[in-house]
C-alpha atoms as a PDB file:
ATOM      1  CA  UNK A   1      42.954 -54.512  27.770  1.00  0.00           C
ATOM      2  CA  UNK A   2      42.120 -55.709  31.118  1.00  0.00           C
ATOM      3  CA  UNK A   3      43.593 -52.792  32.854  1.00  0.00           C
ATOM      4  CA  UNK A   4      41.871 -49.732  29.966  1.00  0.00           C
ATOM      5  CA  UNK A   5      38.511 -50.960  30.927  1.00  0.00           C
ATOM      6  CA  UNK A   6      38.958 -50.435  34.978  1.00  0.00           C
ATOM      7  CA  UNK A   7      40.746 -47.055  33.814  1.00  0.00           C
ATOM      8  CA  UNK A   8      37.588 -45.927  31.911  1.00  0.00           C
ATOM      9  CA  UNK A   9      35.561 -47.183  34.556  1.00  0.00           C
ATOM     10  CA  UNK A  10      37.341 -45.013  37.276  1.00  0.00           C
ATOM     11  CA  UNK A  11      37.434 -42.041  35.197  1.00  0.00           C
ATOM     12  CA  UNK A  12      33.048 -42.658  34.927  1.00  0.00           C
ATOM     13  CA  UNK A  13      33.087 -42.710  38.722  1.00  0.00           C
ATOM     14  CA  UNK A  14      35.352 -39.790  39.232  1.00  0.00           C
ATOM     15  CA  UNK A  15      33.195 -37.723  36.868  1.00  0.00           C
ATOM     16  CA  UNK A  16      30.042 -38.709  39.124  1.00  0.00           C
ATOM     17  CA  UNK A  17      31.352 -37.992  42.032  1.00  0.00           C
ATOM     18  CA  UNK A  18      32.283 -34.525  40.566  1.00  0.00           C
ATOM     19  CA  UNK A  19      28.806 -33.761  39.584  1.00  0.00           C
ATOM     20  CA  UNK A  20      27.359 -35.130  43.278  1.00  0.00           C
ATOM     21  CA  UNK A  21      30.217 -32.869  44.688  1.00  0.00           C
ATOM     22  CA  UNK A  22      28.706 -29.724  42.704  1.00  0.00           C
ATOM     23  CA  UNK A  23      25.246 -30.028  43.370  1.00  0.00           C
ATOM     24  CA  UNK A  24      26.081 -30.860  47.180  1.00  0.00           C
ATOM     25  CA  UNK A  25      27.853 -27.847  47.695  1.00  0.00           C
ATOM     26  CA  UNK A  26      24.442 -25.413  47.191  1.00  0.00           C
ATOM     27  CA  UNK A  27      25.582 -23.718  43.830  1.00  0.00           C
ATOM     28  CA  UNK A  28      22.385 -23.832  42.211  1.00  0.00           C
ATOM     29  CA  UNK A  29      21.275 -21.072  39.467  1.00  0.00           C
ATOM     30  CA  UNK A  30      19.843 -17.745  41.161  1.00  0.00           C
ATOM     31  CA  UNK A  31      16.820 -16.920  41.183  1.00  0.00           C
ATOM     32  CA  UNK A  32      15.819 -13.393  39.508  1.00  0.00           C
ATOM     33  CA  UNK A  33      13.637 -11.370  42.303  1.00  0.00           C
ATOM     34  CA  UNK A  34      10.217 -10.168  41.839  1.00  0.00           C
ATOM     35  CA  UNK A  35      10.725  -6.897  42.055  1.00  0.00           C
ATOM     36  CA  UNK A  36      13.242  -7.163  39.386  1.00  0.00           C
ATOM     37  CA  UNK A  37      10.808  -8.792  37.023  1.00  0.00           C
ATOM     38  CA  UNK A  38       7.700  -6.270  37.679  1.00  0.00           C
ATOM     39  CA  UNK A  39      10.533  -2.933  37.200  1.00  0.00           C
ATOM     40  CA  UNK A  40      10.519  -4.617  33.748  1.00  0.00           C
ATOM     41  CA  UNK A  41       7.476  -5.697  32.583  1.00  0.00           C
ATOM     42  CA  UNK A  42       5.966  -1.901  33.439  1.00  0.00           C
ATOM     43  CA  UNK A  43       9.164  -0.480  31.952  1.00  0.00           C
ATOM     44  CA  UNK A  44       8.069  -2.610  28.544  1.00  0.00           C
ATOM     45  CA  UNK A  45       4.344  -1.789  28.890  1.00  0.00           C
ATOM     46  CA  UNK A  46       5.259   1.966  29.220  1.00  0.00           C
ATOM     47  CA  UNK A  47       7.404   1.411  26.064  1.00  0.00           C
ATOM     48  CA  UNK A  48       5.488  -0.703  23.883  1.00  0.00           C
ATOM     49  CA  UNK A  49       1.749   1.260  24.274  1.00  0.00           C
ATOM     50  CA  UNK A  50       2.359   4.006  23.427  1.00  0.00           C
ATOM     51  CA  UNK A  51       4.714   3.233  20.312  1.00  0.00           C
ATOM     52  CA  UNK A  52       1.180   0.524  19.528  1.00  0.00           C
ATOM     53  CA  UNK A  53      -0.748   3.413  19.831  1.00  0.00           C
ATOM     54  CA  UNK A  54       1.095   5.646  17.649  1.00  0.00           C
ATOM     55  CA  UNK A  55       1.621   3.074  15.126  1.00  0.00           C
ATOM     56  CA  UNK A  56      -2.332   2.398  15.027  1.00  0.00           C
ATOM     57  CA  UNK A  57      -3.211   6.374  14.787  1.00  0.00           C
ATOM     58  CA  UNK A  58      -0.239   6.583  11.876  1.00  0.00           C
ATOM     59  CA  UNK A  59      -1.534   3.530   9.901  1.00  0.00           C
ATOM     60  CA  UNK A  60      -5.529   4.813  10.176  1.00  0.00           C
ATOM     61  CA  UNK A  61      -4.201   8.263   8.836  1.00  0.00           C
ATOM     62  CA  UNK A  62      -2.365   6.469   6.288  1.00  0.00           C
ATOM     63  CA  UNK A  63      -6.068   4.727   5.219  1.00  0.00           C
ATOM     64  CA  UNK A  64      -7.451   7.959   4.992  1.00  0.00           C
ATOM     65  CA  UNK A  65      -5.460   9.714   3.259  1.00  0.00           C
ATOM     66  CA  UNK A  66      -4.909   6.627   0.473  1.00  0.00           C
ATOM     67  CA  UNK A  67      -9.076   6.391   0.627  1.00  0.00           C
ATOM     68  CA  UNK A  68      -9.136  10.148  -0.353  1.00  0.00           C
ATOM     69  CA  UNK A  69      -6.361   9.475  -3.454  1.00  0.00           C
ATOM     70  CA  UNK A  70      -8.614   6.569  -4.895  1.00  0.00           C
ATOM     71  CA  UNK A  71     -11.370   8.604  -4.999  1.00  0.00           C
ATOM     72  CA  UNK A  72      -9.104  11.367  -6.420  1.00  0.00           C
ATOM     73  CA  UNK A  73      -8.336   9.049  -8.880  1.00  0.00           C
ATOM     74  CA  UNK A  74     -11.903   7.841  -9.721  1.00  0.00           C
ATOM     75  CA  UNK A  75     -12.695  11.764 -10.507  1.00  0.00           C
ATOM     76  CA  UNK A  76      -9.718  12.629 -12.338  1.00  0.00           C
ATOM     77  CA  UNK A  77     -10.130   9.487 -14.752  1.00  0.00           C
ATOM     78  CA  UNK A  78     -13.569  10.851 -15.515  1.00  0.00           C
ATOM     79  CA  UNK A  79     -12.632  14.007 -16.331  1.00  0.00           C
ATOM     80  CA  UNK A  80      -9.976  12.315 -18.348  1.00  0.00           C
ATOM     81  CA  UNK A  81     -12.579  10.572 -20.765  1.00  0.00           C
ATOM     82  CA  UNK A  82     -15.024  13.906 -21.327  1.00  0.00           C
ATOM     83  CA  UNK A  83     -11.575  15.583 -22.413  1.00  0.00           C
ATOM     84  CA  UNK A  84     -10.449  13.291 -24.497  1.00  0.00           C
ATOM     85  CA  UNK A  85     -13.883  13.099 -26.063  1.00  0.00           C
ATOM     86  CA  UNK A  86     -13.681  16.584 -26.547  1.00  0.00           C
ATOM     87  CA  UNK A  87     -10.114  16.700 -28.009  1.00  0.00           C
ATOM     88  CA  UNK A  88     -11.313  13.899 -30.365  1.00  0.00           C
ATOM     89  CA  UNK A  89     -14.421  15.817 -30.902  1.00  0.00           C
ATOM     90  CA  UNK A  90     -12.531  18.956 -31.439  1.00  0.00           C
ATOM     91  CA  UNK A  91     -10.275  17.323 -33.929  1.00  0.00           C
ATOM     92  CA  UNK A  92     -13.521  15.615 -35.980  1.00  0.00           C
ATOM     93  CA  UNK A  93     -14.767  19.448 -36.683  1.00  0.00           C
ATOM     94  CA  UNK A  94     -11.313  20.417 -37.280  1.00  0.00           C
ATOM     95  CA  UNK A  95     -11.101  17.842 -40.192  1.00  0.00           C
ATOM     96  CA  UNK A  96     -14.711  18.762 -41.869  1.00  0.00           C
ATOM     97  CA  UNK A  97     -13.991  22.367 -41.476  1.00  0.00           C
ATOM     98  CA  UNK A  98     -10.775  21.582 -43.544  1.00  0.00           C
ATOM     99  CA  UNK A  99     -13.132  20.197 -46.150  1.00  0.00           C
ATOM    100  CA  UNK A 100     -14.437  22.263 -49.067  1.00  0.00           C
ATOM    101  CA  UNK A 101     -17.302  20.441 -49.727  1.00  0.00           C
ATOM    102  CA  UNK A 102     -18.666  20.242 -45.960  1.00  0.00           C
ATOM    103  CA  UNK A 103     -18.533  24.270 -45.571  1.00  0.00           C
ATOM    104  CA  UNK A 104     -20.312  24.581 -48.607  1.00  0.00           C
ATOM    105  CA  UNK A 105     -22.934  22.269 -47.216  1.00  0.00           C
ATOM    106  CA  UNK A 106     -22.748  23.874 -44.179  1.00  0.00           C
ATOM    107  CA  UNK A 107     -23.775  27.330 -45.758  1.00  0.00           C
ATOM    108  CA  UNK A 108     -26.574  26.208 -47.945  1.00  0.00           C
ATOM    109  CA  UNK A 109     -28.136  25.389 -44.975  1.00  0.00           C
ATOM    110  CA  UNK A 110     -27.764  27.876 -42.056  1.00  0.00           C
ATOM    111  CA  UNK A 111     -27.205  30.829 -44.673  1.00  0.00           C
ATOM    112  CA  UNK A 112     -29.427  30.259 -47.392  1.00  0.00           C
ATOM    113  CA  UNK A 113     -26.642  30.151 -49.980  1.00  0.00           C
ATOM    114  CA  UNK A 114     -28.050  29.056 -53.700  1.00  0.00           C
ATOM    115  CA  UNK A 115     -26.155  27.906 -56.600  1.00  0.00           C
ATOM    116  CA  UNK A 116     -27.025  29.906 -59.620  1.00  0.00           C
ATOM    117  CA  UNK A 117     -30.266  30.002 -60.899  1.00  0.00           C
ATOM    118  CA  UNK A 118     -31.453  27.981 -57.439  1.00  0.00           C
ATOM    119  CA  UNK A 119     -34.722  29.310 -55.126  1.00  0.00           C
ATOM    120  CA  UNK A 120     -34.474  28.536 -51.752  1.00  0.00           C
ATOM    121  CA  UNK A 121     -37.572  28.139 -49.392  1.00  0.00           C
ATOM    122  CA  UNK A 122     -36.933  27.766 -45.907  1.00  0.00           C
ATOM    123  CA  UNK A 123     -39.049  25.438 -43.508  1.00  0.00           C
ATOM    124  CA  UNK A 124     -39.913  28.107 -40.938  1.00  0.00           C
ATOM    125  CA  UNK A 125     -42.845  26.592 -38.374  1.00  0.00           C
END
């Protein structure tokens, strides 16, 4: 048991001395130049603006032209309502034309119709 522990404890030692050895010998992580880093932020400016910018001009035409739909819409839905009132007006004199009684009405008064035997006076003013 004796003899694990100082072969765990060597095997510690040898894996520090590794790691000491490493960093002694001057590998350490490069460095990325300036130069390098400047060649690619412009590259992503000259990218990325424009594309913003033609995303922005796309989206405001977009506005417009779903601005100018609604109010489409807003006009057609009135002109919606006066024809249906005038389809369900239409149909309303459709229905009393149909009826007997209602053109007989109707004649007594604009034409001056009489039953027999009847004197009409019109109201004239």
């Amino acid at each position: 048991m004796e003899h694990a522990r100082k072969l765990d404890l060597t095997r510690q030692v040898q894996d520090k001395q590794n790691i000491t050895l490493v960093e002694e010998n001057g590998v350490k992580p490069r460095r990325r130049s300036f130069k390098k880093f400047l060649v690619r932020i412009s590259l992503f400016c000259f990218l990325t603006v424009p594309l913003f910018f033609l995303l922005q001009s796309h989206y405001v035409t977009q506005q417009h032209v779903y601005s100018s739909k609604v109010k489409q819409l807003k006009l057609e839905k009135v002109e919606l309502k006066k024809t249906k009132s005038t389809v369900e007006d239409s149909k309303r004199m459709i229905d009393q034309l149909n009826d007997d009684q209602y053109i007989i009405e109707l004649a007594r008064k604009n034409l001056f119709f009489s039953k027999k035997g009847e004197i009409i006076f019109p109201n004239i003013k």
